[in-house]
N, C-alpha and C. Protein backbone atom coordinates (compact mmCIF):
# COMPACT_ATOMS: atom_id res chain seq x y z
N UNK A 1 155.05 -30.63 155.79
CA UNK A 1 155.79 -30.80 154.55
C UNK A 1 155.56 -29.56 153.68
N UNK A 2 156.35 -28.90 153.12
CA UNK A 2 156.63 -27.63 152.22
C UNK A 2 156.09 -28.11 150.94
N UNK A 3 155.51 -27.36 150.62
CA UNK A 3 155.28 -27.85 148.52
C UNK A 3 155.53 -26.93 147.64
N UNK A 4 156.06 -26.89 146.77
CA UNK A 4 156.43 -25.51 145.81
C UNK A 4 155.23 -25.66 144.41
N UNK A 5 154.68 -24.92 144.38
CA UNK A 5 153.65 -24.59 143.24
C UNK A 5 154.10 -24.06 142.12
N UNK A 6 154.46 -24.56 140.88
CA UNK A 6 155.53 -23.46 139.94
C UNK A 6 154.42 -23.25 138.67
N UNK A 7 154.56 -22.47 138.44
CA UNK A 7 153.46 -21.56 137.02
C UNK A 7 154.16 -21.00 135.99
N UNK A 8 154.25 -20.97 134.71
CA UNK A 8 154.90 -20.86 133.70
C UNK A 8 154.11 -19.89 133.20
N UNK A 9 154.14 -18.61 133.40
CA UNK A 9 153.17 -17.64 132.71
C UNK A 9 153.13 -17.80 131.42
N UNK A 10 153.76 -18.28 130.29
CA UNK A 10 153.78 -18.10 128.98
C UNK A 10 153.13 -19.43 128.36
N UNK A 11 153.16 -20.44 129.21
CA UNK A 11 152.25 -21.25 128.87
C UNK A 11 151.30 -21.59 129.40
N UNK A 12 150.64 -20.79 130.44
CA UNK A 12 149.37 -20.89 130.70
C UNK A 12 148.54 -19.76 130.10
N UNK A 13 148.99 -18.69 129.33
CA UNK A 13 148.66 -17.45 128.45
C UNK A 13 147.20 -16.87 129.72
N UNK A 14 146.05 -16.75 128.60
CA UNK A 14 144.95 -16.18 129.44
C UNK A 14 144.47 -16.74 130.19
N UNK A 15 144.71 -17.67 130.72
CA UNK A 15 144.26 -18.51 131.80
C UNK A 15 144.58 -18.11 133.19
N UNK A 16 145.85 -17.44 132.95
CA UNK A 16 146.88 -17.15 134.44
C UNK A 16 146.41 -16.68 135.39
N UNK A 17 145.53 -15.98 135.15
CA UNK A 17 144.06 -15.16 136.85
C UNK A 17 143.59 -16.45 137.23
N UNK A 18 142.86 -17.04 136.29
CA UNK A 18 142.27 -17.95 136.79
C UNK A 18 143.13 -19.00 137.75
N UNK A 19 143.97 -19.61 136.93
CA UNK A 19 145.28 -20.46 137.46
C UNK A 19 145.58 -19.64 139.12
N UNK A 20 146.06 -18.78 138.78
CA UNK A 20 146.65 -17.89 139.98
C UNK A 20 145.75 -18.52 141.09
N UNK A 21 144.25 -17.72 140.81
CA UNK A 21 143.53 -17.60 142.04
C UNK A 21 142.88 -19.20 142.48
N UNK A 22 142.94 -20.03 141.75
CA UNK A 22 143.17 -21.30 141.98
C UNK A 22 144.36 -22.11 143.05
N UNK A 23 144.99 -21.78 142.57
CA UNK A 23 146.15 -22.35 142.70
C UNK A 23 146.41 -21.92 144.45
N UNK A 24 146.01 -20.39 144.55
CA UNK A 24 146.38 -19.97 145.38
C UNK A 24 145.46 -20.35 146.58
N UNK A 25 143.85 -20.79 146.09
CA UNK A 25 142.94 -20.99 147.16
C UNK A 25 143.03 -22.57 147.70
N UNK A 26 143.92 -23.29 147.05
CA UNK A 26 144.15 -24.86 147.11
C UNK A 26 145.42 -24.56 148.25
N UNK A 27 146.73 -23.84 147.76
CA UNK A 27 147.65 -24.07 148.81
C UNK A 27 147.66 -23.42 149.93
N UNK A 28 146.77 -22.37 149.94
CA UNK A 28 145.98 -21.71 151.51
C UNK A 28 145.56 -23.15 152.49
N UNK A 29 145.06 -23.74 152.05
CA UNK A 29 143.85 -25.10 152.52
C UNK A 29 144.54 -25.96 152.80
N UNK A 30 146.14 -26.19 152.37
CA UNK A 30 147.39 -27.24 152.63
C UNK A 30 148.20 -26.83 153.04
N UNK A 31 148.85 -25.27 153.58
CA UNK A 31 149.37 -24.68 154.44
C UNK A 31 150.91 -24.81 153.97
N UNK A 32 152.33 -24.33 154.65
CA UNK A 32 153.09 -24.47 154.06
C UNK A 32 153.34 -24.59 153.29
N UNK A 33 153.15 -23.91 151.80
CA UNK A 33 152.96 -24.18 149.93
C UNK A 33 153.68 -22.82 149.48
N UNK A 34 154.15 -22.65 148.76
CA UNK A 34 155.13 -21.46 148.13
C UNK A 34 154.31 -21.57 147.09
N UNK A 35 154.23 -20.50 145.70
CA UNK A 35 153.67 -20.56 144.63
C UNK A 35 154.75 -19.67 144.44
N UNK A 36 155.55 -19.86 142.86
CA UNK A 36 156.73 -19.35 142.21
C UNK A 36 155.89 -18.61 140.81
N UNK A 37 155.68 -18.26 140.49
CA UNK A 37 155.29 -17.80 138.69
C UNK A 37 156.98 -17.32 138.00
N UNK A 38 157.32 -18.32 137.01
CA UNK A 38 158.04 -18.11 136.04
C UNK A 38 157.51 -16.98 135.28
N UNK A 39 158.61 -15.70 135.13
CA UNK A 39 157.91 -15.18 134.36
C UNK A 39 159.27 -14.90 132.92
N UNK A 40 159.47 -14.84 131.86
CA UNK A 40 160.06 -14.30 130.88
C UNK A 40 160.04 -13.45 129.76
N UNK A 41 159.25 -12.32 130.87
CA UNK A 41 158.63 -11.36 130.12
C UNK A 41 157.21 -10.93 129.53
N UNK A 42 156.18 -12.19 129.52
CA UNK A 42 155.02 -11.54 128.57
C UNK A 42 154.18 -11.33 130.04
N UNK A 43 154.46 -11.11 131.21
CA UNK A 43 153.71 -10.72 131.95
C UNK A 43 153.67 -9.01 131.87
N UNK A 44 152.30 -8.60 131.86
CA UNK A 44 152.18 -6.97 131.72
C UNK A 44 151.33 -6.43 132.97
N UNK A 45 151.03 -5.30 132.60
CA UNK A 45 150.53 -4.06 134.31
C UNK A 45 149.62 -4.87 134.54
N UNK A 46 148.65 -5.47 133.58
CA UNK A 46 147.38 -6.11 134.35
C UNK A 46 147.49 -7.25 134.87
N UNK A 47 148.43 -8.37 134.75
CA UNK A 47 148.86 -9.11 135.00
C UNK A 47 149.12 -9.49 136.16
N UNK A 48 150.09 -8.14 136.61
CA UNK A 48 151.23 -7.47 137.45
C UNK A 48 150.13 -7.20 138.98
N UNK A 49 148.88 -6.59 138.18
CA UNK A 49 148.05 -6.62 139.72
C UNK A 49 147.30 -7.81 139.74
N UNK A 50 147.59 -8.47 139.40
CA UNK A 50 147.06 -9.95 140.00
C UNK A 50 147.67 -10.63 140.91
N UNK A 51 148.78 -10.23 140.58
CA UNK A 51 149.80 -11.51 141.29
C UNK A 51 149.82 -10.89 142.54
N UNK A 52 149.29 -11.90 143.72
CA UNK A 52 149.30 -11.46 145.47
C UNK A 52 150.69 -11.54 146.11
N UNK A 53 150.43 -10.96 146.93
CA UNK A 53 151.65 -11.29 147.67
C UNK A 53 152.37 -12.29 148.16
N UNK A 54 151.21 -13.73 148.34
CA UNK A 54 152.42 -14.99 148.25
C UNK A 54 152.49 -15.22 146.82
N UNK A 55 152.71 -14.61 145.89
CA UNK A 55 153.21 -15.21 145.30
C UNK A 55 154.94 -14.76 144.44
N UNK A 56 155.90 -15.42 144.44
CA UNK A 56 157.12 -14.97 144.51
C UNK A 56 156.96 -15.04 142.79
N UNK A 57 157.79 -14.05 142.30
CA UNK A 57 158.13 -14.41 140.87
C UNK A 57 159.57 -14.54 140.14
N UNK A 58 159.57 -15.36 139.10
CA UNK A 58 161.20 -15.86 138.82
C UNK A 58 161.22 -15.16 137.77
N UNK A 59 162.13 -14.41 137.41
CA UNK A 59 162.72 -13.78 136.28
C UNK A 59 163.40 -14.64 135.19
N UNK A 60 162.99 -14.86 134.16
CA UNK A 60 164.46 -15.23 133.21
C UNK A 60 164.19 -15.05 131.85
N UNK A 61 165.32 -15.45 131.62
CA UNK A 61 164.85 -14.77 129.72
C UNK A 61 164.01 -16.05 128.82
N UNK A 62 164.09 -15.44 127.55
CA UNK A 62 162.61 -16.85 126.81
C UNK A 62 163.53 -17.69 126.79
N UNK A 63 163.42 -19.01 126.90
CA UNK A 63 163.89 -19.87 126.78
C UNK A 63 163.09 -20.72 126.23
N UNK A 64 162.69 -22.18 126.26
CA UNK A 64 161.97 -23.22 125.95
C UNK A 64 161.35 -23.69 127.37
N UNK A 65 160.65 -24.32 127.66
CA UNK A 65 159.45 -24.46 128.38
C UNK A 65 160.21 -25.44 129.80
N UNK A 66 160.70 -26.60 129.18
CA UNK A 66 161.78 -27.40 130.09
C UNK A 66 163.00 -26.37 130.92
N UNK A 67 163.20 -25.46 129.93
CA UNK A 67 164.41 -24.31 130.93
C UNK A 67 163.34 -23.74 131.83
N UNK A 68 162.60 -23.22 131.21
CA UNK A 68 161.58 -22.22 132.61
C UNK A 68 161.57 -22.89 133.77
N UNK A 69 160.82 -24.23 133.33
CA UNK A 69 160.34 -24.70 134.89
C UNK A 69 161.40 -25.53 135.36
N UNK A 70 162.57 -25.91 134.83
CA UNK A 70 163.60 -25.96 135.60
C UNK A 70 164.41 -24.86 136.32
N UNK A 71 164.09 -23.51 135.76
CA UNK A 71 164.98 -22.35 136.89
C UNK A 71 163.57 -22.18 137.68
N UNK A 72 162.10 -22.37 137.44
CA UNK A 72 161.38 -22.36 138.94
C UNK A 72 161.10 -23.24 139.90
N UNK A 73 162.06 -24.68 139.49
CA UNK A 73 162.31 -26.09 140.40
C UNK A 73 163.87 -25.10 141.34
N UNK A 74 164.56 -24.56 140.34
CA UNK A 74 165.76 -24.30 141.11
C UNK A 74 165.62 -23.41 142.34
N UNK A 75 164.60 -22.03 142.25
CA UNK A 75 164.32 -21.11 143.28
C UNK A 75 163.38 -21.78 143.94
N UNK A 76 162.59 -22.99 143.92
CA UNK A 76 161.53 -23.27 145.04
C UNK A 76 162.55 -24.02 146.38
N UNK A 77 161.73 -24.55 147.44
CA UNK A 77 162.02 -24.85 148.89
C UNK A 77 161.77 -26.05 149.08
N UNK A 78 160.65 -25.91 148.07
CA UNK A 78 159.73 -26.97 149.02
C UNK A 78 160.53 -28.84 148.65
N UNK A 79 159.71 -29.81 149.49
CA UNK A 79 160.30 -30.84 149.59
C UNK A 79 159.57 -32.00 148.09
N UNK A 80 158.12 -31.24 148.01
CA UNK A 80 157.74 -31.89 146.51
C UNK A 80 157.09 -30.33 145.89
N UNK A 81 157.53 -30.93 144.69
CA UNK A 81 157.45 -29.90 143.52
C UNK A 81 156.06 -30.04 143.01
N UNK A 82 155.09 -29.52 142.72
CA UNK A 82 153.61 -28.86 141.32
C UNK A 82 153.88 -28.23 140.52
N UNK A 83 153.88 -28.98 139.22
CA UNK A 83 153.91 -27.70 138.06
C UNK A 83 152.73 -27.85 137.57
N UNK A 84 152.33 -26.48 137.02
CA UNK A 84 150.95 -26.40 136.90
C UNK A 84 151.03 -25.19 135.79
N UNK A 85 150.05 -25.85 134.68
CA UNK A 85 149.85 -24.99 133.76
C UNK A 85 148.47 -24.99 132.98
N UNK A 86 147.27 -25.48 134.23
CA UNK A 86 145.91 -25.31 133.44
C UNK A 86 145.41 -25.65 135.07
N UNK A 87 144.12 -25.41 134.85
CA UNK A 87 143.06 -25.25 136.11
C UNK A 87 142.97 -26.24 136.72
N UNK A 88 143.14 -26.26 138.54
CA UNK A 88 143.23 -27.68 138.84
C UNK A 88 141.97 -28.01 139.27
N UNK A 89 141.84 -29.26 139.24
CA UNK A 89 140.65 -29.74 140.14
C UNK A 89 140.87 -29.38 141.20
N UNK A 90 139.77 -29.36 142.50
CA UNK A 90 139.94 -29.26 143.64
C UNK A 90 141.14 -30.33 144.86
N UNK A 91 141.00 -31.57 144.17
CA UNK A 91 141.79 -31.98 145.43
C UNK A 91 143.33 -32.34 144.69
N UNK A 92 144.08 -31.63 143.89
CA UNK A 92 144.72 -31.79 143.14
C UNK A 92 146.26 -31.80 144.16
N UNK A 93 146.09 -30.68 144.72
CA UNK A 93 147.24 -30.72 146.01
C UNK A 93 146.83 -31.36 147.13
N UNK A 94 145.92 -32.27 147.53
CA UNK A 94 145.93 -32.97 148.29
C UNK A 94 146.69 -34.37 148.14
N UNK A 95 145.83 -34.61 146.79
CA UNK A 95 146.53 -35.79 146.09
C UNK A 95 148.19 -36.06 146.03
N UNK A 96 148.79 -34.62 145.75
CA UNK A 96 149.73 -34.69 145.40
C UNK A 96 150.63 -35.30 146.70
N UNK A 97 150.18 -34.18 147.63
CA UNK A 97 151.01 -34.50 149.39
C UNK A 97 150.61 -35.84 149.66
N UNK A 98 149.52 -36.56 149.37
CA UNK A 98 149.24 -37.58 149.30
C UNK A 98 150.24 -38.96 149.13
N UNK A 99 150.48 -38.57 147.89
CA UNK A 99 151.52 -39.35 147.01
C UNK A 99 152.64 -39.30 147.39
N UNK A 100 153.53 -38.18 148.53
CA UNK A 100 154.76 -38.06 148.77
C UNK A 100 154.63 -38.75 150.13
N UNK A 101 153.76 -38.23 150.76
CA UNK A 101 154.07 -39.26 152.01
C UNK A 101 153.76 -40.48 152.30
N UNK A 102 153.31 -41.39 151.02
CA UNK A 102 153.23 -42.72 150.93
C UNK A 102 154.64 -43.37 150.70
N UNK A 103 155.35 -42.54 150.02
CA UNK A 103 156.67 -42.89 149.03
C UNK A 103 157.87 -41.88 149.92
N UNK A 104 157.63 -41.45 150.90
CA UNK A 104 158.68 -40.65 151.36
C UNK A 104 160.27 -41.95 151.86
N UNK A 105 159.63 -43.19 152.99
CA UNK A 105 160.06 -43.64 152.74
C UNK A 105 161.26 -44.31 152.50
N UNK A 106 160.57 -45.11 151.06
CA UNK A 106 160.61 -45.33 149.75
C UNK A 106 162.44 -44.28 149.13
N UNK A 107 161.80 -43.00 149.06
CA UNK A 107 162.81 -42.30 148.58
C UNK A 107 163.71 -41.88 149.36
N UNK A 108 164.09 -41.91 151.06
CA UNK A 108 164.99 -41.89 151.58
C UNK A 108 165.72 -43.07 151.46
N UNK A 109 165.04 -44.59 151.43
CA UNK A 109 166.14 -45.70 151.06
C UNK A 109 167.03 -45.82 149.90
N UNK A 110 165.71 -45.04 148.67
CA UNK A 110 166.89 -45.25 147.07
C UNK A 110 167.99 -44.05 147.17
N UNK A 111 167.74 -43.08 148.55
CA UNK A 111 169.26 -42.11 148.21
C UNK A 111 170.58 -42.70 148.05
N UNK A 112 170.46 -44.12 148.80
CA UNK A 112 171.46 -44.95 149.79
C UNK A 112 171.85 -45.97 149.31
N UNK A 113 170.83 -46.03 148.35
CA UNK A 113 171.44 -47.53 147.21
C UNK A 113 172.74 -47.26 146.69
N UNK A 114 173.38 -48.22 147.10
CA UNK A 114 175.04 -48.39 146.00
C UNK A 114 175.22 -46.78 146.31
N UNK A 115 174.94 -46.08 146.80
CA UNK A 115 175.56 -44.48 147.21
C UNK A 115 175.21 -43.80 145.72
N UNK A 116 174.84 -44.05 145.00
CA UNK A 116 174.12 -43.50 143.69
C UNK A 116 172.87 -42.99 143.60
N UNK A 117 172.60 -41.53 143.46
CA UNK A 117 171.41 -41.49 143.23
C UNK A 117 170.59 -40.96 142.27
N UNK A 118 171.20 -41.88 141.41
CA UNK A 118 170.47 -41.07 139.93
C UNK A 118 170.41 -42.33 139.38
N UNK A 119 169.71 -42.45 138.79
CA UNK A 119 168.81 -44.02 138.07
C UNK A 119 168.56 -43.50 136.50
N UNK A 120 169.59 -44.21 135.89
CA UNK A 120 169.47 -44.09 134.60
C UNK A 120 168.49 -45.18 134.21
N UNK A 121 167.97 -44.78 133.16
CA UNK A 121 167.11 -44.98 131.68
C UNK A 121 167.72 -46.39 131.29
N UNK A 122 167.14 -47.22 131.16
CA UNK A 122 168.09 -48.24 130.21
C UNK A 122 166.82 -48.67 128.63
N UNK A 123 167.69 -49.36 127.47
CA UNK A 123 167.00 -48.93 126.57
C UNK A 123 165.58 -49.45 126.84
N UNK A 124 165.49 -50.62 127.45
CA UNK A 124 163.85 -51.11 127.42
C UNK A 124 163.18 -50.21 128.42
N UNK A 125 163.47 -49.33 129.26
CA UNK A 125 162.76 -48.48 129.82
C UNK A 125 162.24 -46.87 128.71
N UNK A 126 163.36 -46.71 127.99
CA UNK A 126 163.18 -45.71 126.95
C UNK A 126 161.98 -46.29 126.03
N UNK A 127 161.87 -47.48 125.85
CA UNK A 127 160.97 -48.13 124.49
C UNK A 127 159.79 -47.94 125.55
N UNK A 128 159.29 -48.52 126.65
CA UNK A 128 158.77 -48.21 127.36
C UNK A 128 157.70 -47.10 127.63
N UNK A 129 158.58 -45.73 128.03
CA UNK A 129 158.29 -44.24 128.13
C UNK A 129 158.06 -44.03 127.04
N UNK A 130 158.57 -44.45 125.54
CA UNK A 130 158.14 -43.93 124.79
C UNK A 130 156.62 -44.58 123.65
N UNK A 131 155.89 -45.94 124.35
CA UNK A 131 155.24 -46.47 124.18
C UNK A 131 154.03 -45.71 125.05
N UNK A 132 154.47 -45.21 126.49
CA UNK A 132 153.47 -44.88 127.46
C UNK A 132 152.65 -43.41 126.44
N UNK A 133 154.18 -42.56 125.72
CA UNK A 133 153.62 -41.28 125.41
C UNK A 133 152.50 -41.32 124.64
N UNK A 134 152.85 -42.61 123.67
CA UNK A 134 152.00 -42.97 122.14
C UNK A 134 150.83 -43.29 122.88
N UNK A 135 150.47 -44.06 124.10
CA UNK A 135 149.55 -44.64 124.81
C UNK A 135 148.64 -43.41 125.46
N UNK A 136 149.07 -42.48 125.68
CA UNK A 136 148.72 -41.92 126.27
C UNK A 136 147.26 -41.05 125.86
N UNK A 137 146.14 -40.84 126.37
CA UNK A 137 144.69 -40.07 126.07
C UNK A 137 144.78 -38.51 126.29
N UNK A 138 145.57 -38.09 127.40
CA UNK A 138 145.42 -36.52 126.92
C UNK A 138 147.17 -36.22 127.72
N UNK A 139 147.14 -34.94 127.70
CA UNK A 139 148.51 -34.48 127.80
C UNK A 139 148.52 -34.28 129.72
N UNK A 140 149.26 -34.22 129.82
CA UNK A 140 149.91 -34.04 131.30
C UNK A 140 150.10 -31.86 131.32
N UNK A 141 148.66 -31.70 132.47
CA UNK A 141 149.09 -29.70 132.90
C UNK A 141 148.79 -29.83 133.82
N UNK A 142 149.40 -30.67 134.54
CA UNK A 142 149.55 -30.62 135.82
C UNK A 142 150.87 -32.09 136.64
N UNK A 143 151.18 -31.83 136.98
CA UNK A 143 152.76 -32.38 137.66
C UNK A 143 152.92 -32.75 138.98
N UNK A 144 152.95 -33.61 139.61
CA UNK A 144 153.58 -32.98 140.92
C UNK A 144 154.57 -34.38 141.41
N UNK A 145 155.58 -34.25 141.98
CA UNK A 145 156.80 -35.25 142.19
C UNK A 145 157.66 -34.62 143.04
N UNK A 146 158.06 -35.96 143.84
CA UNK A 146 159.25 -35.36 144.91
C UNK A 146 160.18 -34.91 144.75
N UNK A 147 160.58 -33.80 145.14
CA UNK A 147 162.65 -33.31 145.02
C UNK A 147 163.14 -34.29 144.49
N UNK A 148 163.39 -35.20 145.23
CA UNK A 148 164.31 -36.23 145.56
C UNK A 148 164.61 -37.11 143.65
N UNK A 149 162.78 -37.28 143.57
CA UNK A 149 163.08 -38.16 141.92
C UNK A 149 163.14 -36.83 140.78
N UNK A 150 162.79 -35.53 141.20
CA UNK A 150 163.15 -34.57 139.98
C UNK A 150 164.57 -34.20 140.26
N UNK A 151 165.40 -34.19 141.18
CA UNK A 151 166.76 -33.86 140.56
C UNK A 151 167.57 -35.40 140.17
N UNK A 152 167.17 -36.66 140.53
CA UNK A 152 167.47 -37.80 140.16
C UNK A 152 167.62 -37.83 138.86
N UNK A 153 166.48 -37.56 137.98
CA UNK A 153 166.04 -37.18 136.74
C UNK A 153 166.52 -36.21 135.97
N UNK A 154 167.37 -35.25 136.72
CA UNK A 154 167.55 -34.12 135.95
C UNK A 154 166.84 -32.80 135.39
N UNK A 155 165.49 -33.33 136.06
CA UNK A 155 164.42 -32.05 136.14
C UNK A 155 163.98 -32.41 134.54
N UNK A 156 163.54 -30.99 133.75
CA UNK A 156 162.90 -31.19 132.76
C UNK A 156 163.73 -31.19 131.58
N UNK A 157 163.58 -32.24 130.64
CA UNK A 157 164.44 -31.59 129.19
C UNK A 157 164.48 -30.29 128.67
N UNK A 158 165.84 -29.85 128.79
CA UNK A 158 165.69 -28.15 128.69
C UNK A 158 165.61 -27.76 127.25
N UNK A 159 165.39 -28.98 126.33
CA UNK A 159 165.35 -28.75 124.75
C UNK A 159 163.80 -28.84 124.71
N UNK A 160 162.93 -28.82 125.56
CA UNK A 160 161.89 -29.66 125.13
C UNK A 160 160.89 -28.11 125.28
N UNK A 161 159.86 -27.75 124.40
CA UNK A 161 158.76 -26.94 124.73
C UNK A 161 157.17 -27.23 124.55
N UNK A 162 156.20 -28.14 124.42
CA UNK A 162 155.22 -28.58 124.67
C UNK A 162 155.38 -29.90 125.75
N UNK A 163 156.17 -30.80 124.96
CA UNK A 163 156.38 -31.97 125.14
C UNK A 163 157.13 -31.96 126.72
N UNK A 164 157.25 -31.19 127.34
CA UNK A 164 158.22 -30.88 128.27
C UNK A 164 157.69 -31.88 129.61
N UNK A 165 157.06 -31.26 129.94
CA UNK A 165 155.81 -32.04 131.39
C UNK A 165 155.16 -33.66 130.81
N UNK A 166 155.37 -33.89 129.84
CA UNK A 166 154.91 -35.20 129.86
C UNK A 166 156.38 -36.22 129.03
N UNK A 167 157.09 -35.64 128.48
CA UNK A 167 158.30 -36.42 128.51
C UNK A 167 158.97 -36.48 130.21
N UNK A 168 159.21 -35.69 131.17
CA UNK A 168 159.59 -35.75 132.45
C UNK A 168 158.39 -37.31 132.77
N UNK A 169 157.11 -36.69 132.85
CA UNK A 169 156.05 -37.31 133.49
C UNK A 169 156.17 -38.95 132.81
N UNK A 170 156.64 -39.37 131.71
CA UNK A 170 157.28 -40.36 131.44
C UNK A 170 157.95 -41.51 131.86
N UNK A 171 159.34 -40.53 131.91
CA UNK A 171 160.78 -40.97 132.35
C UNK A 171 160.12 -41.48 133.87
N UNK A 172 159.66 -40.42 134.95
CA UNK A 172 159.66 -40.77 136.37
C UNK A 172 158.50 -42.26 136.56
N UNK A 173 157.78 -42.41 135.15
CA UNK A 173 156.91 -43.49 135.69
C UNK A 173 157.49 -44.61 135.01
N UNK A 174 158.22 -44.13 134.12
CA UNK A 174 159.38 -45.47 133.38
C UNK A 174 160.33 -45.98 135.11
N UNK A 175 160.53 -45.12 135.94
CA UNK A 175 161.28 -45.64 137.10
C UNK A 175 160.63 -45.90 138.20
N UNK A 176 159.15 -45.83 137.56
CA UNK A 176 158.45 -46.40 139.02
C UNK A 176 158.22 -45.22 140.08
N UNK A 177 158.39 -43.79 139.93
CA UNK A 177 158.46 -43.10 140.59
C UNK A 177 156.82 -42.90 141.14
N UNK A 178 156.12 -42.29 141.48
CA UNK A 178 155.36 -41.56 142.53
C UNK A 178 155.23 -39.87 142.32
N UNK A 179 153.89 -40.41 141.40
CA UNK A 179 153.74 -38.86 140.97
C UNK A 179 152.15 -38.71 140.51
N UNK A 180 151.69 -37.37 140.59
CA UNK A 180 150.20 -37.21 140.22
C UNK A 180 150.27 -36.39 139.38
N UNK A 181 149.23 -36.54 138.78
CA UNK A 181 149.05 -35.78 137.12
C UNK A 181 147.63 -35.57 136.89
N UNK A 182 147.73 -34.22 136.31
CA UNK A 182 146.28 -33.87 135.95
C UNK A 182 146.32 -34.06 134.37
N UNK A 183 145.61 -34.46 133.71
CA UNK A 183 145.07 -34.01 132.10
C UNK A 183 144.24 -33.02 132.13
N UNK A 184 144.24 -32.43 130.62
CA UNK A 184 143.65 -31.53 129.68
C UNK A 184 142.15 -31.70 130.16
């Protein structure tokens, strides 16, 4: 199974070596893993020699935080998505592949439902997600969810810039989706 690793250089600021060489020694160890770094500019020369050779980088202009890591959902491959924007624990991508091939499935039957595959929100699921956010103990910097329920979803609110990864991380557990998350 393929996994796409996506990194938002502008919101992981000085952290990004660290992140990088993290990130990068986890999807060595799980094989088949792409790592994407969004970049929109504040990456500089020193930066620039960090980044190894697997790692591919996405160009685009500043946008808000939901656009970034939706144009580095758009250039990845893989079959489940990681977004990642703080230091992971060690078994963080295990977990994640974990979680997809319990629910794989799962998510080839809901392609097929009623031939629809996008699962709207209804309002008691919104009151819901938006009870979970208020509920919630620390923030969501770390992501990971199948293709299948992030384009269902629509990927990330492209208005959204903090709030971005945990309004998504929300919505997909307002639908029951199958997803791992790191906190702060």
């Amino acid at each position: 199974m393929k996994t796409s690793l996506i990194i938002d250089a502008r919101s992981t600021g000085s952290a990004l070596s660290s992140i990088l060489a993290s990130i990068t020694r986890l999807s060595s160890d799980h094989g088949r893993s792409e790592i994407l770094l969004v970049d929109d500019g504040v990456l500089d020369q020193h930066n620039h020699d960090l980044i190894g050779s697997d790692v591919r980088v996405v160009r685009c202009r500043h946008t808000t935080l939901g656009q970034r890591l939706n144009m580095g959902a758009s250039h990845s491959q893989g079959h489940m998505l990681g977004f990642c924007q703080n230091t992971l624990d060690s078994c963080w991508v295990a977990r994640m592949l974990a979680a997809a091939e319990e629910r794989a499935d799962l998510a080839e039957c809901m392609n097929s439902i009623n031939g629809n595959p996008l699962i709207e929100m209804h309002p008691l699921q919104r009151r819901l997600a938006n009870w979970l956010r208020w509920h919630s103990h620390h923030s969501a910097r770390a992501l990971g969810v199948e293709r299948t329920w992030f384009d269902r979803l629509g990927g990330f609110d492209p208005k959204l810039e903090d709030d971005a990864m945990e309004d998504l991380a929300m919505r997909l557990k307002a639908c029951r989706a199958n997803i791992v998350t790191q906190g702060i």
